[in-house]
PDB file of N, CA and C in Angstrom:
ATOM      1  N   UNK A   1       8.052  13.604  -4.318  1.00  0.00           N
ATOM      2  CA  UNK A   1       7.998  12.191  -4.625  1.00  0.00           C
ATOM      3  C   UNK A   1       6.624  11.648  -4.213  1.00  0.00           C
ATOM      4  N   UNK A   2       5.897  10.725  -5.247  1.00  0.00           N
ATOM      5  CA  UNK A   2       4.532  10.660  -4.723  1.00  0.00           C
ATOM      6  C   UNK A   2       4.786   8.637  -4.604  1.00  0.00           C
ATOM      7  N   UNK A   3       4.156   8.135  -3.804  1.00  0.00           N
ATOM      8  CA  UNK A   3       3.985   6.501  -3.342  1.00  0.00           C
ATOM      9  C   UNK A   3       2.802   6.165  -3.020  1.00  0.00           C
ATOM     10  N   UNK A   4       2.167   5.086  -3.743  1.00  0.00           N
ATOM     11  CA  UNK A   4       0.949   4.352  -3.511  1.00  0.00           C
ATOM     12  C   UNK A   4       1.150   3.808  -2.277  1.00  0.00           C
ATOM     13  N   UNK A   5       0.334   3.716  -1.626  1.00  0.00           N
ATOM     14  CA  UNK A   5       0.228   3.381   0.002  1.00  0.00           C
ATOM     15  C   UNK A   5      -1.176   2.248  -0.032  1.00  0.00           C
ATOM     16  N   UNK A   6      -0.854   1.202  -0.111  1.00  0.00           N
ATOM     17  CA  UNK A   6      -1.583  -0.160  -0.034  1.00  0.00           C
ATOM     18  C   UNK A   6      -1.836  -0.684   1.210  1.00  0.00           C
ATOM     19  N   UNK A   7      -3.088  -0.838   1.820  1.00  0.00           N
ATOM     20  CA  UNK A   7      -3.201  -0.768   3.372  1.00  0.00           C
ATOM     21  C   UNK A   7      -4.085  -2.217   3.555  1.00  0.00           C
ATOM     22  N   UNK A   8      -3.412  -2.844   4.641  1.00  0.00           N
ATOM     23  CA  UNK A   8      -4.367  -4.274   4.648  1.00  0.00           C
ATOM     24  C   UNK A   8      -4.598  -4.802   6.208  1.00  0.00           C
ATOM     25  N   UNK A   9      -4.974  -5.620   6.565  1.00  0.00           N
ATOM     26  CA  UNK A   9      -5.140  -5.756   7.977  1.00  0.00           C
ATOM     27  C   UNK A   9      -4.757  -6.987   7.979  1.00  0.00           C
ATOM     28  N   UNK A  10      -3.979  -7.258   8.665  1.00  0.00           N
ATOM     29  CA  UNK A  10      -3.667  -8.862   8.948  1.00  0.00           C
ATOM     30  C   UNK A  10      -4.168 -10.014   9.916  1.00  0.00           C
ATOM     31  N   UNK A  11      -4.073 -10.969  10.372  1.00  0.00           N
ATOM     32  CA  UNK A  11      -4.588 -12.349  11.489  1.00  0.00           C
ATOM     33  C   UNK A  11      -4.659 -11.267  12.676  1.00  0.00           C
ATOM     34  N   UNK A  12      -3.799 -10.138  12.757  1.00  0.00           N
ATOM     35  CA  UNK A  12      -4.053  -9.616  14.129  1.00  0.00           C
ATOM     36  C   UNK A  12      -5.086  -8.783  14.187  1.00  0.00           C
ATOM     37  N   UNK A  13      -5.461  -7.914  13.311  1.00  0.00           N
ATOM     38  CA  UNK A  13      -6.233  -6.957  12.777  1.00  0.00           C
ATOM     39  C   UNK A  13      -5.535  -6.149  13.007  1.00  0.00           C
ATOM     40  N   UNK A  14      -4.261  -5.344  12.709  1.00  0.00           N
ATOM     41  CA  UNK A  14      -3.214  -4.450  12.724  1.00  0.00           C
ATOM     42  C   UNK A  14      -3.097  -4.079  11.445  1.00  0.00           C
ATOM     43  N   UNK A  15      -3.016  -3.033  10.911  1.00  0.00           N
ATOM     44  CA  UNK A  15      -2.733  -2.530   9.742  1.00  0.00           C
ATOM     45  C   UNK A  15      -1.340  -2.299   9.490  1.00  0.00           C
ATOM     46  N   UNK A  16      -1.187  -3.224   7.905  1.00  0.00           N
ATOM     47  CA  UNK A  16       0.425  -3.419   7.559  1.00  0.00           C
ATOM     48  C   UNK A  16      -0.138  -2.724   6.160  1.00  0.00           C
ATOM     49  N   UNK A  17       1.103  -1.568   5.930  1.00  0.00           N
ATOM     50  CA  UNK A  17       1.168  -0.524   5.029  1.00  0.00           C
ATOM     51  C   UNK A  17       2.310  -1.397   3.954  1.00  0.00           C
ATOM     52  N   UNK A  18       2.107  -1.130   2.249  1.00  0.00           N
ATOM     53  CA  UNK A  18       2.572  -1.586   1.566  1.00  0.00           C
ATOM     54  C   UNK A  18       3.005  -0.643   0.214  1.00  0.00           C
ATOM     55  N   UNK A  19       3.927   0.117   0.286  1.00  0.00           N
ATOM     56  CA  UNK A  19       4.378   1.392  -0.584  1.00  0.00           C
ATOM     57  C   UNK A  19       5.221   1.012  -1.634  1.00  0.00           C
ATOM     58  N   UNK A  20       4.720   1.768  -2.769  1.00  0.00           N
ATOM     59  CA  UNK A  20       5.423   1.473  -4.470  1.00  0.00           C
ATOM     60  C   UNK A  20       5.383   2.994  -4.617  1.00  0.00           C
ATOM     61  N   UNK A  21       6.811   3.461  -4.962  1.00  0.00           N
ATOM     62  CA  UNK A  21       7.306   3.994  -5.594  1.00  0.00           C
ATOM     63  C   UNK A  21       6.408   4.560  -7.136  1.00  0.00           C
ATOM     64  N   UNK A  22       6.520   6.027  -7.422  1.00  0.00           N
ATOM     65  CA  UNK A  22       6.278   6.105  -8.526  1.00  0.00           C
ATOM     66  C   UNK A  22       4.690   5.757  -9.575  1.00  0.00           C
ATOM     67  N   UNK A  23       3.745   6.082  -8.759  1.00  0.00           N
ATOM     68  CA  UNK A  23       2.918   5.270  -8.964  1.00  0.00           C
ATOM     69  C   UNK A  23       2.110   6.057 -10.630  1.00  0.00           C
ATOM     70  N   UNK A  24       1.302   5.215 -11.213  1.00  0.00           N
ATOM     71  CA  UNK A  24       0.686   5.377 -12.523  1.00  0.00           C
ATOM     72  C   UNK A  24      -0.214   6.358 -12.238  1.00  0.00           C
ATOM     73  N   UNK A  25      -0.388   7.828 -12.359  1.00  0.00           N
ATOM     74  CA  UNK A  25      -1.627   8.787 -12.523  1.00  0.00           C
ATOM     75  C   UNK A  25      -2.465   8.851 -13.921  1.00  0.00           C
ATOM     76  N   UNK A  26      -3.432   9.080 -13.625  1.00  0.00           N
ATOM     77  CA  UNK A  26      -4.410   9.327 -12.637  1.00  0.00           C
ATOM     78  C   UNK A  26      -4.814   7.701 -12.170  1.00  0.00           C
ATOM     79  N   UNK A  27      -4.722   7.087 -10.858  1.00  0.00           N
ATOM     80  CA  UNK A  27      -4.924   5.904 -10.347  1.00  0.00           C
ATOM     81  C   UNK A  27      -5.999   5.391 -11.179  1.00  0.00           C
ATOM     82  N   UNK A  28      -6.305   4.054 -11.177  1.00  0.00           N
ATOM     83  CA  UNK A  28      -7.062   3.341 -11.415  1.00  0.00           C
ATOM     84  C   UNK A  28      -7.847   2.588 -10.284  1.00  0.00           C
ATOM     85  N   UNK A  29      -8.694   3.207  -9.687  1.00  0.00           N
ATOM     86  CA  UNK A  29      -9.123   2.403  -8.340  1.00  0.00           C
ATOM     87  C   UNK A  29      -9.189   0.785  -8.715  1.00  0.00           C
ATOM     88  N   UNK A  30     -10.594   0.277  -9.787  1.00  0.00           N
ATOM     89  CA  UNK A  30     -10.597  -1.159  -9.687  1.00  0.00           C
ATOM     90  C   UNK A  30      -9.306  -1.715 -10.281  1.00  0.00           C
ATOM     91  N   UNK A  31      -8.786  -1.347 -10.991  1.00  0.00           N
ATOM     92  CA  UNK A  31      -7.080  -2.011 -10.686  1.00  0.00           C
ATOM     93  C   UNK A  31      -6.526  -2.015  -9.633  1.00  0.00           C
ATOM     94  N   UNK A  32      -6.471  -1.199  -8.700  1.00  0.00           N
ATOM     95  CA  UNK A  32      -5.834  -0.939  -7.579  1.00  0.00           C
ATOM     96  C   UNK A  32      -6.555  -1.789  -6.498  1.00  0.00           C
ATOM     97  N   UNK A  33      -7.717  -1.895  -6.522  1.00  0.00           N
ATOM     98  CA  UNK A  33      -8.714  -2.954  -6.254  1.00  0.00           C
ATOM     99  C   UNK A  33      -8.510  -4.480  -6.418  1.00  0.00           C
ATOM    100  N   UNK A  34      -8.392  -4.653  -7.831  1.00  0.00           N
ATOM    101  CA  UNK A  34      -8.207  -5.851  -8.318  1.00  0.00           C
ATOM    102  C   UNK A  34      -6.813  -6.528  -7.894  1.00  0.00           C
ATOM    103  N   UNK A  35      -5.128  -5.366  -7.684  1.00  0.00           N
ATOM    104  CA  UNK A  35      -4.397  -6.136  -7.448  1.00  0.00           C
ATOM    105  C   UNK A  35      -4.219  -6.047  -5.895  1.00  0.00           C
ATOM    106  N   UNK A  36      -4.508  -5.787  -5.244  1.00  0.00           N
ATOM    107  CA  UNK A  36      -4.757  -5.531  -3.517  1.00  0.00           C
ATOM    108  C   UNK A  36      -5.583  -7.440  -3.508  1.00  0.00           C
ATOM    109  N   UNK A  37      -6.714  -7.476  -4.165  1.00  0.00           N
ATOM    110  CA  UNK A  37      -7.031  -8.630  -3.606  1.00  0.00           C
ATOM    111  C   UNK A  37      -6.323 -10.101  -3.981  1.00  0.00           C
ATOM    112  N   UNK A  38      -5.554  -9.677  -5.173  1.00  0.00           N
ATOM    113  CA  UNK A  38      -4.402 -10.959  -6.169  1.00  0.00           C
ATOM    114  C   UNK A  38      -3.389 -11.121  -4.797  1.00  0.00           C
ATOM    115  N   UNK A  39      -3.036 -10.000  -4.175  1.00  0.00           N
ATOM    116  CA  UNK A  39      -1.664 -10.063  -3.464  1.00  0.00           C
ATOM    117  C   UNK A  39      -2.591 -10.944  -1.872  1.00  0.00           C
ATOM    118  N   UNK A  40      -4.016 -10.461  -1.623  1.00  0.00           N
ATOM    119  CA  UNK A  40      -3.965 -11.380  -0.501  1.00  0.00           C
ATOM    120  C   UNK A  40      -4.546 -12.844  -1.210  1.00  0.00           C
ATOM    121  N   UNK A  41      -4.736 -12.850  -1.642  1.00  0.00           N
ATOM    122  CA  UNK A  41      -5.141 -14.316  -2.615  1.00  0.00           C
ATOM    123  C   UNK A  41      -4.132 -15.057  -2.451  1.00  0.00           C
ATOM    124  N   UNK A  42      -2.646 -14.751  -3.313  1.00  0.00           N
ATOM    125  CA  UNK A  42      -1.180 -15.705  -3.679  1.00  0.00           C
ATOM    126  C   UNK A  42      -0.620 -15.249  -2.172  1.00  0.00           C
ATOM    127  N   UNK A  43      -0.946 -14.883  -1.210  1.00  0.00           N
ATOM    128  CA  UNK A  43      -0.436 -14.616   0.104  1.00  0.00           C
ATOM    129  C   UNK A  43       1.312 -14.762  -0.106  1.00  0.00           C
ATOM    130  N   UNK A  44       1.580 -13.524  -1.098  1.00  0.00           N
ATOM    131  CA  UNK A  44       2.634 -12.996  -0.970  1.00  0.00           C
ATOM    132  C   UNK A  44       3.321 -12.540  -0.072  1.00  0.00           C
ATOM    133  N   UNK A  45       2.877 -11.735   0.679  1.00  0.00           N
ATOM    134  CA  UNK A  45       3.445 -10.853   1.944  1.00  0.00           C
ATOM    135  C   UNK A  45       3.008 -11.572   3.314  1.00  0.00           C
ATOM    136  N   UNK A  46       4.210 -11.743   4.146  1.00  0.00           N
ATOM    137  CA  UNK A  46       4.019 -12.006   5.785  1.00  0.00           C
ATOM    138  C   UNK A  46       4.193 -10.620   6.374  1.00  0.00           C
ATOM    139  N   UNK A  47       3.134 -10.444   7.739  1.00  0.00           N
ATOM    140  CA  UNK A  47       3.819  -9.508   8.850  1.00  0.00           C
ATOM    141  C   UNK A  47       4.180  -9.709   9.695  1.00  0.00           C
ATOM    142  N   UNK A  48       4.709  -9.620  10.723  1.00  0.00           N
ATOM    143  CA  UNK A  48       4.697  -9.939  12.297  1.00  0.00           C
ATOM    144  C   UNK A  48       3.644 -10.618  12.832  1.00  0.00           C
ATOM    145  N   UNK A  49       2.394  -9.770  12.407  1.00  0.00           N
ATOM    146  CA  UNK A  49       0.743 -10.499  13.255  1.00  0.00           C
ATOM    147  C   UNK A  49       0.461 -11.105  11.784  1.00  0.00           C
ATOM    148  N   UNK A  50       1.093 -11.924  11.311  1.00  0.00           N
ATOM    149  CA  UNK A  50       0.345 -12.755  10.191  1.00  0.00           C
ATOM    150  C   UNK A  50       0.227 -12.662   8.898  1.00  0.00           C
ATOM    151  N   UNK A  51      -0.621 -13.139   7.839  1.00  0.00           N
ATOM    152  CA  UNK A  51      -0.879 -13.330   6.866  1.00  0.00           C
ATOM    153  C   UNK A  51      -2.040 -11.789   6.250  1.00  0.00           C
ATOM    154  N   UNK A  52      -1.392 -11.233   5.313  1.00  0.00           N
ATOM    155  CA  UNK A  52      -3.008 -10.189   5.162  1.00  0.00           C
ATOM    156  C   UNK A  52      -3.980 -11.160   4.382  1.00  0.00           C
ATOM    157  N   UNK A  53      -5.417 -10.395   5.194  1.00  0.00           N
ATOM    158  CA  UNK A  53      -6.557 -11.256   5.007  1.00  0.00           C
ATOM    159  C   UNK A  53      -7.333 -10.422   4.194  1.00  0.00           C
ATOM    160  N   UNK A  54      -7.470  -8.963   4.845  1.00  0.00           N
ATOM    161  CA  UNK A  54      -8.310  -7.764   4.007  1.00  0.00           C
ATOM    162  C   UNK A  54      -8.044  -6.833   4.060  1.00  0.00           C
ATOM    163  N   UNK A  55      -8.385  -5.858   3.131  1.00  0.00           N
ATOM    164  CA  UNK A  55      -8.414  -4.842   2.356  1.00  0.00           C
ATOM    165  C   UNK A  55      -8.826  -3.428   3.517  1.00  0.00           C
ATOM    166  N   UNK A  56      -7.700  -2.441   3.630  1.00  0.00           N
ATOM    167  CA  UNK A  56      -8.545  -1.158   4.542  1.00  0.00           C
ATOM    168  C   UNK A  56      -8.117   0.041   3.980  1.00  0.00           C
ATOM    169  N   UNK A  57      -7.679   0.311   2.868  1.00  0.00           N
ATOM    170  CA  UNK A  57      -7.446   1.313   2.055  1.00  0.00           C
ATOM    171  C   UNK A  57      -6.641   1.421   0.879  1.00  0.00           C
ATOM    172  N   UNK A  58      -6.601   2.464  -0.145  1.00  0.00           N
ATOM    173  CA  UNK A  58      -5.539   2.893  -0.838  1.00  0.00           C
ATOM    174  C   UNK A  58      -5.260   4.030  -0.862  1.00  0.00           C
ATOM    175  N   UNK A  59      -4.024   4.525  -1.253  1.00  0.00           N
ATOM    176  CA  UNK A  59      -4.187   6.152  -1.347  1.00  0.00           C
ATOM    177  C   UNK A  59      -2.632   6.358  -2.164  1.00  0.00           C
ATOM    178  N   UNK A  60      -2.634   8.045  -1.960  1.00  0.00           N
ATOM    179  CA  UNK A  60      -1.184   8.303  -3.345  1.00  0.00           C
ATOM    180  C   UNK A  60      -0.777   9.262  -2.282  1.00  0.00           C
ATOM    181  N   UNK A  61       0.528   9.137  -1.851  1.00  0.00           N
ATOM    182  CA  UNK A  61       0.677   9.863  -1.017  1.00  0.00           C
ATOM    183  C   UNK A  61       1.959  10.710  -1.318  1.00  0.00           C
ATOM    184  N   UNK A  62       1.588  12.724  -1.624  1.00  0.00           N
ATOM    185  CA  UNK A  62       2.890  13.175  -2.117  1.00  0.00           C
ATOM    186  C   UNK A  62       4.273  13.296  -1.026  1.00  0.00           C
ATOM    187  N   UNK A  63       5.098  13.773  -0.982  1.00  0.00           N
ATOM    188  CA  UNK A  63       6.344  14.117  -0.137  1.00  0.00           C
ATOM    189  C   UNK A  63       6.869  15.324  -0.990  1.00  0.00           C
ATOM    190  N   UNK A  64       7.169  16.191  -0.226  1.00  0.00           N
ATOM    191  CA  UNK A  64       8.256  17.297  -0.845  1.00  0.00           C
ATOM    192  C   UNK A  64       9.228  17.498   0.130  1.00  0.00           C
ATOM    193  N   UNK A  65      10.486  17.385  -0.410  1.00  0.00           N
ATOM    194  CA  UNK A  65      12.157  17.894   0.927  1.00  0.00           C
ATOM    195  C   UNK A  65      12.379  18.754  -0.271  1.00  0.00           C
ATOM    196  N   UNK A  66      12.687  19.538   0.775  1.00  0.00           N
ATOM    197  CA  UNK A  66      13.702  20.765   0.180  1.00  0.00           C
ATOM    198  C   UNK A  66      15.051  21.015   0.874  1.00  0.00           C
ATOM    199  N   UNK A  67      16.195  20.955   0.728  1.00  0.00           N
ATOM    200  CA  UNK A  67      17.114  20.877   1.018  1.00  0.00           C
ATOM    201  C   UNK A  67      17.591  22.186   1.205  1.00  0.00           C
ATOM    202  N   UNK A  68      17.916  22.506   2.973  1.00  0.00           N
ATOM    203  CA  UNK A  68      18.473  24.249   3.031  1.00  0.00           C
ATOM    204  C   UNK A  68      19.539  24.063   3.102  1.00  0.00           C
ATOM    205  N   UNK A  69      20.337  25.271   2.529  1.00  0.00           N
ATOM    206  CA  UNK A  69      21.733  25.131   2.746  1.00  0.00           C
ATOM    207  C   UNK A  69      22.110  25.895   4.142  1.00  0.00           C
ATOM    208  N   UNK A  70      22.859  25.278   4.681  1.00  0.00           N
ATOM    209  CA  UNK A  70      23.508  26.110   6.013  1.00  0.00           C
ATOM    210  C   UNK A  70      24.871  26.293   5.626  1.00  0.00           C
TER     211      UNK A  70
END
């Protein structure tokens, strides 16, 4: 299972992680760019330490479970 991992820093300067499911390959950085800064713009999202202000990464992050049988 692979998840976009949207990373921002908030009023505290603490990094609050923001994961979507399923994401569009091969990424589009300045999209990914462009909507990272829409979401702190319409200050959609609260954290604990605040409001996100800026931008400290993106990335695609895979997962594999394999399920053993016992």
């Amino acid at each position: 299972m692979k998840t976009l991992e949207l990373k921002f820093l908030n009023e505290e300067e603490k990094i609050v992680t923001l994961s979507l499911d399923q994401p569009v390959e091969p990424a589009d950085p300045a999209a990914i760019d462009q909507a990272m800064d829409e979401i702190i713009t319409q200050n959609v999202f609260f954290s604990a330490g605040g409001s996100l202000v800026s931008k400290k990464s993106a990335r695609i992050v895979e997962r594999n479970v394999v399920d053993i049988e016992i």
